[in-house]
N, C-alpha and C. Protein backbone atom coordinates (compact mmCIF):
# COMPACT_ATOMS: atom_id res chain seq x y z
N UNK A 1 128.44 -5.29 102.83
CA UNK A 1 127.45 -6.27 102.41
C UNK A 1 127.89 -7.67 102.77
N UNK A 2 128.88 -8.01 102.72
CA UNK A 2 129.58 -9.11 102.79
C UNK A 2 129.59 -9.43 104.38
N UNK A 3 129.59 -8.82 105.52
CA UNK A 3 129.25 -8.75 106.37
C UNK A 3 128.14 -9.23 106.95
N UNK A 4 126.78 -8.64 106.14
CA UNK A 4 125.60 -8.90 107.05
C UNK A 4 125.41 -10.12 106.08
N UNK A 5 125.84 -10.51 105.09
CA UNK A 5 125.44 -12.08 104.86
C UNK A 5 126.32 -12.97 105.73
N UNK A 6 127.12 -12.81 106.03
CA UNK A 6 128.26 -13.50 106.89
C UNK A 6 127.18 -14.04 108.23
N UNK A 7 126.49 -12.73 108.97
CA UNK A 7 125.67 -12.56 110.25
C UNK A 7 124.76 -13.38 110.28
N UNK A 8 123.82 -13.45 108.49
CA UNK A 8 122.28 -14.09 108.47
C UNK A 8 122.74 -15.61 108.13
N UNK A 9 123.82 -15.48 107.41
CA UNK A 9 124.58 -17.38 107.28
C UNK A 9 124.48 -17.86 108.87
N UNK A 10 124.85 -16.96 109.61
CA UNK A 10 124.98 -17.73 110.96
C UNK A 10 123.89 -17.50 112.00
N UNK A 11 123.29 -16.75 111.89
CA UNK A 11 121.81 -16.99 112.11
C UNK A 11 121.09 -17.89 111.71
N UNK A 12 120.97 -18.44 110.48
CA UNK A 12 120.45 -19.42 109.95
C UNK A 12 121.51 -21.04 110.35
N UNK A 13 122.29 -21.37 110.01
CA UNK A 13 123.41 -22.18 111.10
C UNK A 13 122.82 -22.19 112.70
N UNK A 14 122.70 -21.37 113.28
CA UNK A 14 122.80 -21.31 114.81
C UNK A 14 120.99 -21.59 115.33
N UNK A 15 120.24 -20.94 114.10
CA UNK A 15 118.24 -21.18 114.31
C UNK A 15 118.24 -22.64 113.95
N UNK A 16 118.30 -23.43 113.04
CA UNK A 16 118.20 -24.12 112.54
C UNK A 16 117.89 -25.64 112.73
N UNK A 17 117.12 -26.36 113.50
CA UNK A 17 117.71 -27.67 113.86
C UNK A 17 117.88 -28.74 113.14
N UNK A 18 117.80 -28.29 112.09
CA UNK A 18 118.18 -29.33 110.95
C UNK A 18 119.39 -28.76 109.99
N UNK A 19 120.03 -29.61 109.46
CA UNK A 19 121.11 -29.59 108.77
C UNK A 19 121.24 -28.78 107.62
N UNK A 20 119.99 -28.69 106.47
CA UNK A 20 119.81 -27.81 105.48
C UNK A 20 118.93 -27.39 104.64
N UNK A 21 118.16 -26.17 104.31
CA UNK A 21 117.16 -26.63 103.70
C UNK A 21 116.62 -27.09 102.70
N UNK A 22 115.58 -27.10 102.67
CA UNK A 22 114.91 -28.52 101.62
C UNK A 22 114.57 -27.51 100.90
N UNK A 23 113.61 -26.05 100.96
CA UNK A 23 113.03 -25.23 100.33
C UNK A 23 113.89 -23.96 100.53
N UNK A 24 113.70 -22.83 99.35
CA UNK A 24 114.08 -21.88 99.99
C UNK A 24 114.56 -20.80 99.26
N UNK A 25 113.58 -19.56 99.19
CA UNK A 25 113.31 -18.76 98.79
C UNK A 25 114.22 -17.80 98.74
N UNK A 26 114.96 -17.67 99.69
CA UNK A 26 115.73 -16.50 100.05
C UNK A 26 116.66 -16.34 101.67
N UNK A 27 117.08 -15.90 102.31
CA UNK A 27 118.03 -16.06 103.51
C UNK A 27 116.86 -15.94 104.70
N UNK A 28 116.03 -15.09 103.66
CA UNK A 28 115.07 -15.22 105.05
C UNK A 28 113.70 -15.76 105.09
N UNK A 29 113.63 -16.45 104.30
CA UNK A 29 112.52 -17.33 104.52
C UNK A 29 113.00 -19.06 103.49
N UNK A 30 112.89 -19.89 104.71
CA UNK A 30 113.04 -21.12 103.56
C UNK A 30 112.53 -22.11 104.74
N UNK A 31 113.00 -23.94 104.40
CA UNK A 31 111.92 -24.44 105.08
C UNK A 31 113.18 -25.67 105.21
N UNK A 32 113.29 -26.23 106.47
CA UNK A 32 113.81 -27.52 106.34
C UNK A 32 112.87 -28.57 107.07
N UNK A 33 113.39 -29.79 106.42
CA UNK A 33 112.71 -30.67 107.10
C UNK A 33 113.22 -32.08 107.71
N UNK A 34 112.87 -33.20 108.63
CA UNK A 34 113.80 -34.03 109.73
C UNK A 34 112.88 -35.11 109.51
N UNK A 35 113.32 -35.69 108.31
CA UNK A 35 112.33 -36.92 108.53
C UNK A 35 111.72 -38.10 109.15
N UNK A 36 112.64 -38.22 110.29
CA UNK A 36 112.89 -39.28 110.87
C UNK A 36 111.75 -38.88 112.21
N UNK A 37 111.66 -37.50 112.63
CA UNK A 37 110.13 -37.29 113.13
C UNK A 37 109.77 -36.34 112.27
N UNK A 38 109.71 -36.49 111.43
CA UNK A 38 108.24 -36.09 110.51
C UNK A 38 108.06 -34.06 110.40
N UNK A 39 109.29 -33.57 110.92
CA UNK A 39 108.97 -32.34 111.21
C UNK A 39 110.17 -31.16 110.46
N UNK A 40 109.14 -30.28 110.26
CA UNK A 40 109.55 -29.31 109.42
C UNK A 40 109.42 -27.97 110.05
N UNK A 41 111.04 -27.65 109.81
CA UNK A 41 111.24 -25.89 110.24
C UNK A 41 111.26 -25.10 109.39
N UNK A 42 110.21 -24.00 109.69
CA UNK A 42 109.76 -22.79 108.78
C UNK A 42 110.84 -21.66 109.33
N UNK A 43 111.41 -21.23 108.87
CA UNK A 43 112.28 -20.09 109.15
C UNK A 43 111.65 -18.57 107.91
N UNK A 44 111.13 -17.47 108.67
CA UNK A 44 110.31 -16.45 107.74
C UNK A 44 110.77 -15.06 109.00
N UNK A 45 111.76 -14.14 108.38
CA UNK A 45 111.95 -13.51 109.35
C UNK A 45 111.56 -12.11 107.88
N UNK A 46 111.35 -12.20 106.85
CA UNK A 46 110.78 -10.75 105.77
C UNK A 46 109.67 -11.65 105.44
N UNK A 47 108.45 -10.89 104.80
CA UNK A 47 107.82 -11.66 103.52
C UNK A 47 108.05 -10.98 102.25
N UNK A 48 108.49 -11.98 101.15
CA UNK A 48 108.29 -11.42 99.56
C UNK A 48 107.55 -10.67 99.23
N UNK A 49 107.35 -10.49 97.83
CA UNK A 49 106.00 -10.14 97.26
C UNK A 49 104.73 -11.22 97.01
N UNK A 50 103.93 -10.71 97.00
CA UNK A 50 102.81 -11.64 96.60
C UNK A 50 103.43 -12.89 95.93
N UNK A 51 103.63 -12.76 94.62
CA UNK A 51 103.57 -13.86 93.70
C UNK A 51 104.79 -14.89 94.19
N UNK A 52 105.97 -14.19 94.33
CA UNK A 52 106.63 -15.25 94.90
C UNK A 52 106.36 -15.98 96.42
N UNK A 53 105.87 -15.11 97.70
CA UNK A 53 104.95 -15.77 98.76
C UNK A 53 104.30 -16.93 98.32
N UNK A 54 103.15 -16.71 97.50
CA UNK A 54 101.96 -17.90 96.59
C UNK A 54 102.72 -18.81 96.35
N UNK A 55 103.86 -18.61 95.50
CA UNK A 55 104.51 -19.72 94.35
C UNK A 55 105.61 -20.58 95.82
N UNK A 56 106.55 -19.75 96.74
CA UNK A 56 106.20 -20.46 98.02
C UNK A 56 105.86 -21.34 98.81
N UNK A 57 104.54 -20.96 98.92
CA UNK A 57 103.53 -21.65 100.02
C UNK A 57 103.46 -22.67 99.60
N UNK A 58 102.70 -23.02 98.24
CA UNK A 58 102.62 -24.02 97.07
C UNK A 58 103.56 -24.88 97.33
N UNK A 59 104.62 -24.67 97.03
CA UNK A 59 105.79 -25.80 97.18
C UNK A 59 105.97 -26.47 98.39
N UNK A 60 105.61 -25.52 99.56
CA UNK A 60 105.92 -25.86 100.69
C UNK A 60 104.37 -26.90 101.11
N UNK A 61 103.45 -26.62 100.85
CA UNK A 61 102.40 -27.40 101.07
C UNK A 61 102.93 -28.45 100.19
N UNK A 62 103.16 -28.85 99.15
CA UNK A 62 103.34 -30.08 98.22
C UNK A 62 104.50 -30.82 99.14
N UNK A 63 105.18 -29.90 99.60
CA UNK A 63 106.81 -30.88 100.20
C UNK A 63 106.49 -31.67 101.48
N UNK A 64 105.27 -30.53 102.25
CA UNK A 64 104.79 -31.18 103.43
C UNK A 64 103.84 -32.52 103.32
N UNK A 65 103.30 -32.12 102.07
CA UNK A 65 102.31 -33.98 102.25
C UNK A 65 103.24 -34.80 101.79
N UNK A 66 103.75 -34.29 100.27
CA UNK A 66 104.75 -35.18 100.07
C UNK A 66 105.40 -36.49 100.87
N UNK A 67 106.19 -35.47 101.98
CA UNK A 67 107.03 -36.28 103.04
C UNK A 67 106.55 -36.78 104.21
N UNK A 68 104.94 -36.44 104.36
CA UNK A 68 104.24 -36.67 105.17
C UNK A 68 104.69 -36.34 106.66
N UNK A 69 105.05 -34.80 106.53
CA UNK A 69 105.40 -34.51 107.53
C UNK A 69 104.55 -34.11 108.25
N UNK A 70 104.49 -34.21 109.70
CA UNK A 70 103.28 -33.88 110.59
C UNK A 70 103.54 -32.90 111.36
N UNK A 71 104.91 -32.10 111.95
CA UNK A 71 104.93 -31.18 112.93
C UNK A 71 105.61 -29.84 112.21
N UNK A 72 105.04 -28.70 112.49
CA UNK A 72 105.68 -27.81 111.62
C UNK A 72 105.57 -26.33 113.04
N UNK A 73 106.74 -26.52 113.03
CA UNK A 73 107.84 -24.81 113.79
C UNK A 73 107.45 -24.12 112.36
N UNK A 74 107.02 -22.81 112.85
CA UNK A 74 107.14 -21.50 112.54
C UNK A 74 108.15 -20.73 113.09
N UNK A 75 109.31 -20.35 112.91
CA UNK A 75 110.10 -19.18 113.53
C UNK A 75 109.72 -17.68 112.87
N UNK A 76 109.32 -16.96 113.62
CA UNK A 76 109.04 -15.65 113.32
C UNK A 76 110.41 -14.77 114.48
N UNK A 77 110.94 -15.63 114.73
CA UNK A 77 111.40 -14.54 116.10
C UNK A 77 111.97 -13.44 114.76
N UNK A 78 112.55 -13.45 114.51
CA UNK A 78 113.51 -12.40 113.47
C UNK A 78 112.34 -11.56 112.72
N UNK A 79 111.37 -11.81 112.72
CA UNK A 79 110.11 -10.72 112.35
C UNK A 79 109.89 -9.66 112.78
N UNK A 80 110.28 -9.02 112.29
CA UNK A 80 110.06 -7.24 112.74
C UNK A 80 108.29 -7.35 112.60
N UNK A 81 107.51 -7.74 111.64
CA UNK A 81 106.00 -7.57 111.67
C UNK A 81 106.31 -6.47 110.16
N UNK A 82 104.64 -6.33 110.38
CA UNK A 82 104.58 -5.01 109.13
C UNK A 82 104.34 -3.67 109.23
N UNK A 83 103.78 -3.13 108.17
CA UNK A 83 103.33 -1.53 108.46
C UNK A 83 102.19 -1.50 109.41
């Protein structure tokens, strides 16, 4: 176990172009953001369950006007997809 967090720490380190995130749910989905251009990296390689997804999004929409950020990366590469 200690292992594959070791792997997704550095996956997340090595995806990342910002320093750390601002939001963040879990190893595999959280959100940073670069204020200085206005832009925010979505990193989502599982999705949650519903309620925590919702409760989520929410934050992440509030953080984005908030900071009035204007450009937003989606990384899906690490997305397997669904059923």
């Amino acid at each position: 176990m200690g292992d594959f967090l070791s792997q997704t720490t550095n996956v997340i380190e090595r995806r990342s172009p910002f320093p750390e995130p601002d939001l963040a749910l879990s190893d595999s989905l959280w959100l940073s953001t670069d204020q200085a251009s206005r832009t925010a990296y979505l990193y989502f390689s599982s999705y949650p369950d519903l309620e925590d997804m919702t409760l989520f999004a929410q934050s992440v929409s509030r953080h984005l006007e908030t900071n009035e950020i204007r450009n937003l990366i989606i990384d899906l590469r690490d997305n397997g997809g669904g059923d």
